[in-house]
N, C-alpha and C. Protein backbone atom coordinates (compact mmCIF):
# COMPACT_ATOMS: atom_id res chain seq x y z
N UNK A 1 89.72 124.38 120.81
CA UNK A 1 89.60 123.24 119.90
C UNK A 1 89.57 121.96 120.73
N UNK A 2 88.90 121.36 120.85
CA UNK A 2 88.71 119.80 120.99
C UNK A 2 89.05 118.61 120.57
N UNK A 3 89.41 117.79 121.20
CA UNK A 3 90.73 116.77 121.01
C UNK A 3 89.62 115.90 119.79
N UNK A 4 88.41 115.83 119.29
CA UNK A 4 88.09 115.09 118.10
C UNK A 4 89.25 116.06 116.95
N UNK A 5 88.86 117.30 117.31
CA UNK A 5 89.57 118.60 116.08
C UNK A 5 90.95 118.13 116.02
N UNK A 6 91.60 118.18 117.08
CA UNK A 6 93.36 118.45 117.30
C UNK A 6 93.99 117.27 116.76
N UNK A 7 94.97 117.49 116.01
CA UNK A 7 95.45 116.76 114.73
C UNK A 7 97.00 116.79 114.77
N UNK A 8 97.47 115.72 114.89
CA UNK A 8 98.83 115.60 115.28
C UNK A 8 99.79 116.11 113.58
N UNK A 9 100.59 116.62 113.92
CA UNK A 9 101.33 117.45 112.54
C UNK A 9 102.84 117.05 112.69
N UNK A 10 103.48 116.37 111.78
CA UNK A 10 104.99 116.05 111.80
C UNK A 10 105.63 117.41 110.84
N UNK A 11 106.42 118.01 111.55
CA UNK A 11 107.09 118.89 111.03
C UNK A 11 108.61 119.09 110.47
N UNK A 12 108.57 118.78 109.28
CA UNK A 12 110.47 118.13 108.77
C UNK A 12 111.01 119.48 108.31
N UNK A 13 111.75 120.21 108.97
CA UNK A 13 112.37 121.21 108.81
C UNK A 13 113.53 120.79 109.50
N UNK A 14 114.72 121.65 108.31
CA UNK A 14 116.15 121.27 108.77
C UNK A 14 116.77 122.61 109.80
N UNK A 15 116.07 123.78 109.46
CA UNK A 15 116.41 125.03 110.36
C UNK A 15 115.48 125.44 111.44
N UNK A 16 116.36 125.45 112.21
CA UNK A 16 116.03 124.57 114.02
C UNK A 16 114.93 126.20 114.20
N UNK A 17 115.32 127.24 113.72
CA UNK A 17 114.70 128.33 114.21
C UNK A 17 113.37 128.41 113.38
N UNK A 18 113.48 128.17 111.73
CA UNK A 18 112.00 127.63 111.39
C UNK A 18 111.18 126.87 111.89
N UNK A 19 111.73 125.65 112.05
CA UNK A 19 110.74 125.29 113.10
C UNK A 19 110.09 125.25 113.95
N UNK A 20 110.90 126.20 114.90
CA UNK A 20 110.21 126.49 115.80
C UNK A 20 109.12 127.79 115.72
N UNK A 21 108.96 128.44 114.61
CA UNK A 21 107.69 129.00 114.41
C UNK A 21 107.12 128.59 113.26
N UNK A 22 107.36 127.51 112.78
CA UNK A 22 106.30 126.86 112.35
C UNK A 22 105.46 126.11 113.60
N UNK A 23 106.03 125.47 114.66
CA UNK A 23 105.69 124.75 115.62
C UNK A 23 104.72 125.85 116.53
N UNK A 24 104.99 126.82 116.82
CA UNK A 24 104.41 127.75 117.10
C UNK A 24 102.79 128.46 116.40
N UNK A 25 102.76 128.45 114.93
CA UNK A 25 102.09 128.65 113.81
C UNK A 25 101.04 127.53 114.41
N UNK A 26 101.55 126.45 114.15
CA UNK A 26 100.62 124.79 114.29
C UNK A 26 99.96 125.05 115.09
N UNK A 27 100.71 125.44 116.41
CA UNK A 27 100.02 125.03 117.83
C UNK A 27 98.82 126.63 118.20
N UNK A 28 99.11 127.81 117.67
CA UNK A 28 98.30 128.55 117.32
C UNK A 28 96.95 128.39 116.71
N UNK A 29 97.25 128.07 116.30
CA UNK A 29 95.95 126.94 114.95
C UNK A 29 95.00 125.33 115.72
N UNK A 30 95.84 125.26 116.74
CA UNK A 30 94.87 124.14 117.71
C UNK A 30 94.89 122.98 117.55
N UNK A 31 96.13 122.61 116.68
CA UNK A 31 96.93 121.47 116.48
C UNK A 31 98.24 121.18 117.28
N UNK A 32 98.43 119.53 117.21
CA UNK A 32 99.65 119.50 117.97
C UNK A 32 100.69 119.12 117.68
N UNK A 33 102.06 119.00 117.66
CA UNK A 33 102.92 118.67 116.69
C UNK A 33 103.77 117.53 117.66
N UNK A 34 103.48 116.28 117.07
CA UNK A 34 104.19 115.06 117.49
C UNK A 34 105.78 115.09 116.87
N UNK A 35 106.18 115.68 116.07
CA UNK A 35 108.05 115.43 116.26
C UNK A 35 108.27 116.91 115.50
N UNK A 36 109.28 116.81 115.74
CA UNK A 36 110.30 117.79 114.63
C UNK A 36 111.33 117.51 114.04
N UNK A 37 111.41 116.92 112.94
CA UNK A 37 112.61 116.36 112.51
C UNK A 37 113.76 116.84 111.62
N UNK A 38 114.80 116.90 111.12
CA UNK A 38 115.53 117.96 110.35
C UNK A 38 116.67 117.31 108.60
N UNK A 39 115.98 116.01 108.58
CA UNK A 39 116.26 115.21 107.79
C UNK A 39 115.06 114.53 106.96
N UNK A 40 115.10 113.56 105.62
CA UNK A 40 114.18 112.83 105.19
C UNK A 40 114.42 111.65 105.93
N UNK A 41 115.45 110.93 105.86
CA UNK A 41 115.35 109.84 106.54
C UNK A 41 114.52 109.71 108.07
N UNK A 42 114.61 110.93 108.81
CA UNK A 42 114.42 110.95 109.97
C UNK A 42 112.20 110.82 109.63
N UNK A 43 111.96 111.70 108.53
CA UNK A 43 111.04 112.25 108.19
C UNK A 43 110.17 110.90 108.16
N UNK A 44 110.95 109.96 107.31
CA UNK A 44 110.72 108.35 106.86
C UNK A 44 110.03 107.77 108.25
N UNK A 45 111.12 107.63 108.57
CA UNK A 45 111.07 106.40 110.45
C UNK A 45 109.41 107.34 111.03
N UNK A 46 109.55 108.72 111.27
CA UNK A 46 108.68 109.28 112.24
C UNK A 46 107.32 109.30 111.23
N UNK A 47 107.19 109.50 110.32
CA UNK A 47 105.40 108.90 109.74
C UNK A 47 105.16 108.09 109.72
N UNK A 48 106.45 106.83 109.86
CA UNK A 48 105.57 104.94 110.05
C UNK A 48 105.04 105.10 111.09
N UNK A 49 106.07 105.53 112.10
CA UNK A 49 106.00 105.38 113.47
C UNK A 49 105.01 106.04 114.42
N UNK A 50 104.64 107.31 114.12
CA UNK A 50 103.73 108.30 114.58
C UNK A 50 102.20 108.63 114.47
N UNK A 51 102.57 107.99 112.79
CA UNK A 51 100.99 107.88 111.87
C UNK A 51 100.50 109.82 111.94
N UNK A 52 101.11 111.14 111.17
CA UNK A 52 100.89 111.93 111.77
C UNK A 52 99.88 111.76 110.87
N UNK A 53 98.42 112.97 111.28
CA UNK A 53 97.46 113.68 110.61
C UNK A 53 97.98 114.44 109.36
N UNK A 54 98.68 115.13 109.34
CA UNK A 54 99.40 115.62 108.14
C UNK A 54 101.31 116.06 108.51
N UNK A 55 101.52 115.80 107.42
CA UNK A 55 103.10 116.52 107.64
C UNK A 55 103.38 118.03 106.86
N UNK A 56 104.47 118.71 107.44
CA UNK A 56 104.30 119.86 107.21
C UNK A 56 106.29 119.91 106.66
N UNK A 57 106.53 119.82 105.26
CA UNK A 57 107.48 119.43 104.75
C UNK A 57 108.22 120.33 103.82
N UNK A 58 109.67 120.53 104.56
CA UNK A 58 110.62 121.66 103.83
C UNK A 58 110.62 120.42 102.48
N UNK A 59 111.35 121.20 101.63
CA UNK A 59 112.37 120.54 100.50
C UNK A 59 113.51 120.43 100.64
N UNK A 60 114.33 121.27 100.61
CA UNK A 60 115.54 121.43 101.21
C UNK A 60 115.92 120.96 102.29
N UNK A 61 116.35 119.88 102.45
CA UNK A 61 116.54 119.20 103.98
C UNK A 61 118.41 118.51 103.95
N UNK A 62 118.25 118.86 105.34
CA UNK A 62 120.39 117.90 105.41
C UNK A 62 119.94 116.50 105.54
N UNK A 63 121.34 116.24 104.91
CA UNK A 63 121.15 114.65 104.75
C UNK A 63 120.92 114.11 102.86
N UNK A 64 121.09 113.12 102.59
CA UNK A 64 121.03 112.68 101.10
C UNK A 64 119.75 112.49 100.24
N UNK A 65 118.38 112.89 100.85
CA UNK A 65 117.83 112.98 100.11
C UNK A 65 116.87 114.32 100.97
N UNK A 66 116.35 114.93 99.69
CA UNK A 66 115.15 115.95 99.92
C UNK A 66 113.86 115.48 100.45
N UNK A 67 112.60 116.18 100.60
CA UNK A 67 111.73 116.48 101.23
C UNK A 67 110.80 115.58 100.40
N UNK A 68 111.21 115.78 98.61
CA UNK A 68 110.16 115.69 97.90
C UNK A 68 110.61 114.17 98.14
N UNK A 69 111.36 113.44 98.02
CA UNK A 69 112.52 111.88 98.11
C UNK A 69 111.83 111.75 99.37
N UNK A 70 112.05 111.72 100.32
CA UNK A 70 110.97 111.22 101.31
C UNK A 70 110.16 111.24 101.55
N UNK A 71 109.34 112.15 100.52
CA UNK A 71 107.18 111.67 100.80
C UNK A 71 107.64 110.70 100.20
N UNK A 72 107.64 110.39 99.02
CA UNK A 72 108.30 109.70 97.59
C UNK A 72 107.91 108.07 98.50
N UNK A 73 108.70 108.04 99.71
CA UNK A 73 109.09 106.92 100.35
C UNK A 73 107.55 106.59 101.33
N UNK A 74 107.33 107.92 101.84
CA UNK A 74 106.24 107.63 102.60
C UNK A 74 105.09 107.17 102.39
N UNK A 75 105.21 107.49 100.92
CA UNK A 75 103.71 107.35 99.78
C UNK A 75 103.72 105.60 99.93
N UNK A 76 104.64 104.84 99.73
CA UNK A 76 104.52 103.43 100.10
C UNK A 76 103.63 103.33 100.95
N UNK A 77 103.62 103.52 101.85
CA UNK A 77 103.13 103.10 103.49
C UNK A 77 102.09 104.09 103.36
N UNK A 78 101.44 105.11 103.53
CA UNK A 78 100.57 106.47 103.75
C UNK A 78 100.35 107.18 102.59
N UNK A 79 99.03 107.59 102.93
CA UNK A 79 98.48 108.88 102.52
C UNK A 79 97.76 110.04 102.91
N UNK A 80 99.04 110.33 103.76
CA UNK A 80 98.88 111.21 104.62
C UNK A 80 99.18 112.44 103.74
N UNK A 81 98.24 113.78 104.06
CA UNK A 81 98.30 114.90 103.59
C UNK A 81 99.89 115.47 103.55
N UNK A 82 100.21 116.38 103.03
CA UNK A 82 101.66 116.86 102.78
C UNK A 82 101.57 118.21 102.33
N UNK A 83 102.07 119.48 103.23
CA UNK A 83 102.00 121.02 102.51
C UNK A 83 103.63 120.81 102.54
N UNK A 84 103.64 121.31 101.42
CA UNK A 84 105.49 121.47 101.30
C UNK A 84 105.45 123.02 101.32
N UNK A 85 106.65 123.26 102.38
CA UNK A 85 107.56 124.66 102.14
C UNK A 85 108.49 124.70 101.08
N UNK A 86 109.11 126.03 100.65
CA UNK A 86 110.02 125.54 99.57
C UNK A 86 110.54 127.51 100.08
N UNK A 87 111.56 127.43 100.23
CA UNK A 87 112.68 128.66 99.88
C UNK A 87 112.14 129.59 98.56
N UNK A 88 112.07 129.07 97.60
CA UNK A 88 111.85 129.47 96.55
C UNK A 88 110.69 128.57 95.80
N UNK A 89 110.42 129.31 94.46
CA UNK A 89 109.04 128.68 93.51
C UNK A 89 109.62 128.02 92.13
N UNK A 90 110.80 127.61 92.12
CA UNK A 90 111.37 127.01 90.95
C UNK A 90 110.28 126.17 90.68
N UNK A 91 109.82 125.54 89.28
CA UNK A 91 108.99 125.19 88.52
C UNK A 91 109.43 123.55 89.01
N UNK A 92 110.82 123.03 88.54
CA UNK A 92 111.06 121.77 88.48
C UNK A 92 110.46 120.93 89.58
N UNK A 93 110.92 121.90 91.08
CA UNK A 93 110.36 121.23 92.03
C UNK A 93 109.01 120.77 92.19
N UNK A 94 108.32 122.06 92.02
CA UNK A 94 106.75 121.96 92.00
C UNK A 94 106.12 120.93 91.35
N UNK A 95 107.15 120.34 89.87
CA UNK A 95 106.56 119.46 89.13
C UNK A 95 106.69 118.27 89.94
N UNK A 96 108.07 117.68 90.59
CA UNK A 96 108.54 116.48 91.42
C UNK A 96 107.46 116.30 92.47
N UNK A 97 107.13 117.50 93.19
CA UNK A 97 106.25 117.50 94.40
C UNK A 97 104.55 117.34 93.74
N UNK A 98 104.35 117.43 93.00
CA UNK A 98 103.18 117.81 92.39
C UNK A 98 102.73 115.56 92.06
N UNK A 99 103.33 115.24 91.87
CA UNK A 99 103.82 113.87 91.80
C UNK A 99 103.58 112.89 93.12
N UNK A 100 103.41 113.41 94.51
CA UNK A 100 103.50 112.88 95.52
C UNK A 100 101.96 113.58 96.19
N UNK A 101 101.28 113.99 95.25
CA UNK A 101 100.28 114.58 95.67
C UNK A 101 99.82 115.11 96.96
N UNK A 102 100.40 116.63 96.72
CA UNK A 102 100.21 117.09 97.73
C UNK A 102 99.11 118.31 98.19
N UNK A 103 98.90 118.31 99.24
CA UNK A 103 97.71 119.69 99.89
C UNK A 103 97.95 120.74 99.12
N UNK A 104 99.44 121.07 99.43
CA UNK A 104 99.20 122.50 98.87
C UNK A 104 101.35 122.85 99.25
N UNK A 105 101.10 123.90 98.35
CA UNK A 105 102.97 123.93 98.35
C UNK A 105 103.10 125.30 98.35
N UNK A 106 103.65 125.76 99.88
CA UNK A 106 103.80 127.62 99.80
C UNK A 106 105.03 127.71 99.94
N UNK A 107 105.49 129.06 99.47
CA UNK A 107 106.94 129.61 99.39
C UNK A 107 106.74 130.46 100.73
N UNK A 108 107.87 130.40 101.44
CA UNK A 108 108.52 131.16 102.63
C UNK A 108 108.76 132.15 102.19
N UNK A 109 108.77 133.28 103.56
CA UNK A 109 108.42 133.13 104.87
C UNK A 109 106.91 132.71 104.70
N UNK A 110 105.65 131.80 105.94
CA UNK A 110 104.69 131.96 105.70
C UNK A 110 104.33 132.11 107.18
N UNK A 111 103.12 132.26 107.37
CA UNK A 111 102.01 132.64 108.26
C UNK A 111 101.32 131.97 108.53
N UNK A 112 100.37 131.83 110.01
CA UNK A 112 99.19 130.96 110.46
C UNK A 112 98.29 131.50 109.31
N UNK A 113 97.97 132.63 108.65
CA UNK A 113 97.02 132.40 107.78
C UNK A 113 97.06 131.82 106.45
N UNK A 114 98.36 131.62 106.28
CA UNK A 114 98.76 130.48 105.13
C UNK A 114 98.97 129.18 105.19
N UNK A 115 98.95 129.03 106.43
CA UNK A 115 99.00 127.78 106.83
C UNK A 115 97.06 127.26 106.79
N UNK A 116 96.26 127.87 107.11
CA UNK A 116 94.83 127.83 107.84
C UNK A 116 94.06 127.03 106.62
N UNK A 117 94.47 127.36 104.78
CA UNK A 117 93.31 126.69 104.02
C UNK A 117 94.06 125.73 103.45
N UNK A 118 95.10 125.29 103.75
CA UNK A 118 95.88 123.68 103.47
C UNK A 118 95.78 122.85 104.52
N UNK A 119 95.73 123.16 105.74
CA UNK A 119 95.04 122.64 106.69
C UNK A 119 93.31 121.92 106.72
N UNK A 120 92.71 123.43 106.38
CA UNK A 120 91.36 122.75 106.45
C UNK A 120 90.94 121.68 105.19
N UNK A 121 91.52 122.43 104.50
CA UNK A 121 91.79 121.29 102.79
C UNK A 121 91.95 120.23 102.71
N UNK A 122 93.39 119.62 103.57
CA UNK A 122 93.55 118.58 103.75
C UNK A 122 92.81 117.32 104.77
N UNK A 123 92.05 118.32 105.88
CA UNK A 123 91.14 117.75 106.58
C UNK A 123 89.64 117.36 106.26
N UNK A 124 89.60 118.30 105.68
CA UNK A 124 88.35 118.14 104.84
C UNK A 124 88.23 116.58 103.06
N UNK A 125 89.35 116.68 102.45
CA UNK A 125 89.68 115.82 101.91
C UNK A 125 90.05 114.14 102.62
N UNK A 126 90.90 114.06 103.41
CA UNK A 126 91.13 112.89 104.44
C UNK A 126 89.33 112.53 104.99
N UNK A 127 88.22 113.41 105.01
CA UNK A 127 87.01 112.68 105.38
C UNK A 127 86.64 112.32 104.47
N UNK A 128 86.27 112.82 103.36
CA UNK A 128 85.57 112.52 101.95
C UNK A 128 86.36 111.30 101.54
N UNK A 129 87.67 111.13 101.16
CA UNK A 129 87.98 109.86 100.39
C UNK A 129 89.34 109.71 100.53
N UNK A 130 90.25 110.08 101.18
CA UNK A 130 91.20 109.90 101.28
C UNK A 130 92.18 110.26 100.50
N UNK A 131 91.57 111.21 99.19
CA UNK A 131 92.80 111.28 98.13
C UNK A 131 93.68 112.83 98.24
N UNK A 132 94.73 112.65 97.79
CA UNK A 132 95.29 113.90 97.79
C UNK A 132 95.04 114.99 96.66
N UNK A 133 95.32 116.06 96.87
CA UNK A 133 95.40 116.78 95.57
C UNK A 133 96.37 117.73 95.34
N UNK A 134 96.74 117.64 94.14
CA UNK A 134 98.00 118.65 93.93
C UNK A 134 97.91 119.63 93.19
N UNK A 135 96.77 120.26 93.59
CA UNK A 135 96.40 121.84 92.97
C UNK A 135 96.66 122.48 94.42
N UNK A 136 97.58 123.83 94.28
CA UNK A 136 97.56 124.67 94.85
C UNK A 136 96.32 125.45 95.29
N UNK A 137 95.83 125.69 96.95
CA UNK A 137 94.57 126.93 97.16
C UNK A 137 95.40 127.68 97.30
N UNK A 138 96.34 127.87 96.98
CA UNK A 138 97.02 129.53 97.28
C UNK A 138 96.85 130.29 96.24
N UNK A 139 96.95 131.78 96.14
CA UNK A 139 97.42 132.56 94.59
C UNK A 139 98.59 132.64 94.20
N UNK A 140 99.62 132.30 95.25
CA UNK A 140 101.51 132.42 94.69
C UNK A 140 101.34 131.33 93.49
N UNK A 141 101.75 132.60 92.61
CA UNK A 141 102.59 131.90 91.74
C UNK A 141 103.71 131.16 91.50
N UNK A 142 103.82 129.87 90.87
CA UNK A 142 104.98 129.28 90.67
C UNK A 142 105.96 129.56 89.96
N UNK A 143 106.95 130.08 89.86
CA UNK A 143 107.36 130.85 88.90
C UNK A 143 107.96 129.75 87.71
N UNK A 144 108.03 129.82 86.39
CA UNK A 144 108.83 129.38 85.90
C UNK A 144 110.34 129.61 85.76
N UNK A 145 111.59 128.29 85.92
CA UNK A 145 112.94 128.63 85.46
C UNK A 145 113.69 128.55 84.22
């Protein structure tokens, strides 16, 4: 992949060992990952600061606010693409996140090949017009609670 392709990825995960194969996943895929952070606040400071290509965003995060609470914040400043991870497919969340318009929202554990069409999605969208979208390309279902 070629540095026009290679696309800097902020990765906000609070579990140090997820991350690191998500970071792994990314860099498989021919992207590069400018931070790793394990908080929203932290999540906040490093997308002013970094400007990533897309972020790659737990929900569940330490610290006082969640994942979905800090796009929430980022959306001020950026519109930068956003795949949220999530532990689970509870409905409520999906609706909160669905709100901050995002790429695409998969439930864990996931894979470079689940990672591969929220990626190109979001790259492909960021040329055309800049907008986000918050329809899922995955088939997981969301479950209702």
């Amino acid at each position: 992949m070629n540095e026009k392709t290679l696309k800097k990825v902020l990765i906000v995960e609070d579990d140090m060992l997820l991350s690191l194969v998500e970071e792994r996943l990314i860099e498989k895929m021919g992207h590069k990952v400018v931070a790793k952070v394990g908080s929203g606040k932290e999540a906040i400071v490093k997308a002013k600061e970094l400007k990533p290509d897309i972020i790659l965003m737990d929900i569940v995060l330490k610290g006082e606010i969640d994942g979905i609470e800090a796009m929430e914040e980022i959306r001020k400043h950026s519109r930068v693409p956003v795949v949220y991870l999530s532990g689970n497919s509870d409905r409520f969340n999906f609706e909160r996140a669905k709100k901050t318009g995002f790429t695409d929202y998969l439930v864990k554990p996931i894979t470079s090949n689940d990672l591969y069409k929220p990626f190109e999605k979001a790259f492909a969208n960021s040329k055309k017009s800049n907008k986000d979208s918050a329809t899922p390309s995955r088939n997981r279902e969301v479950g209702v609670s």
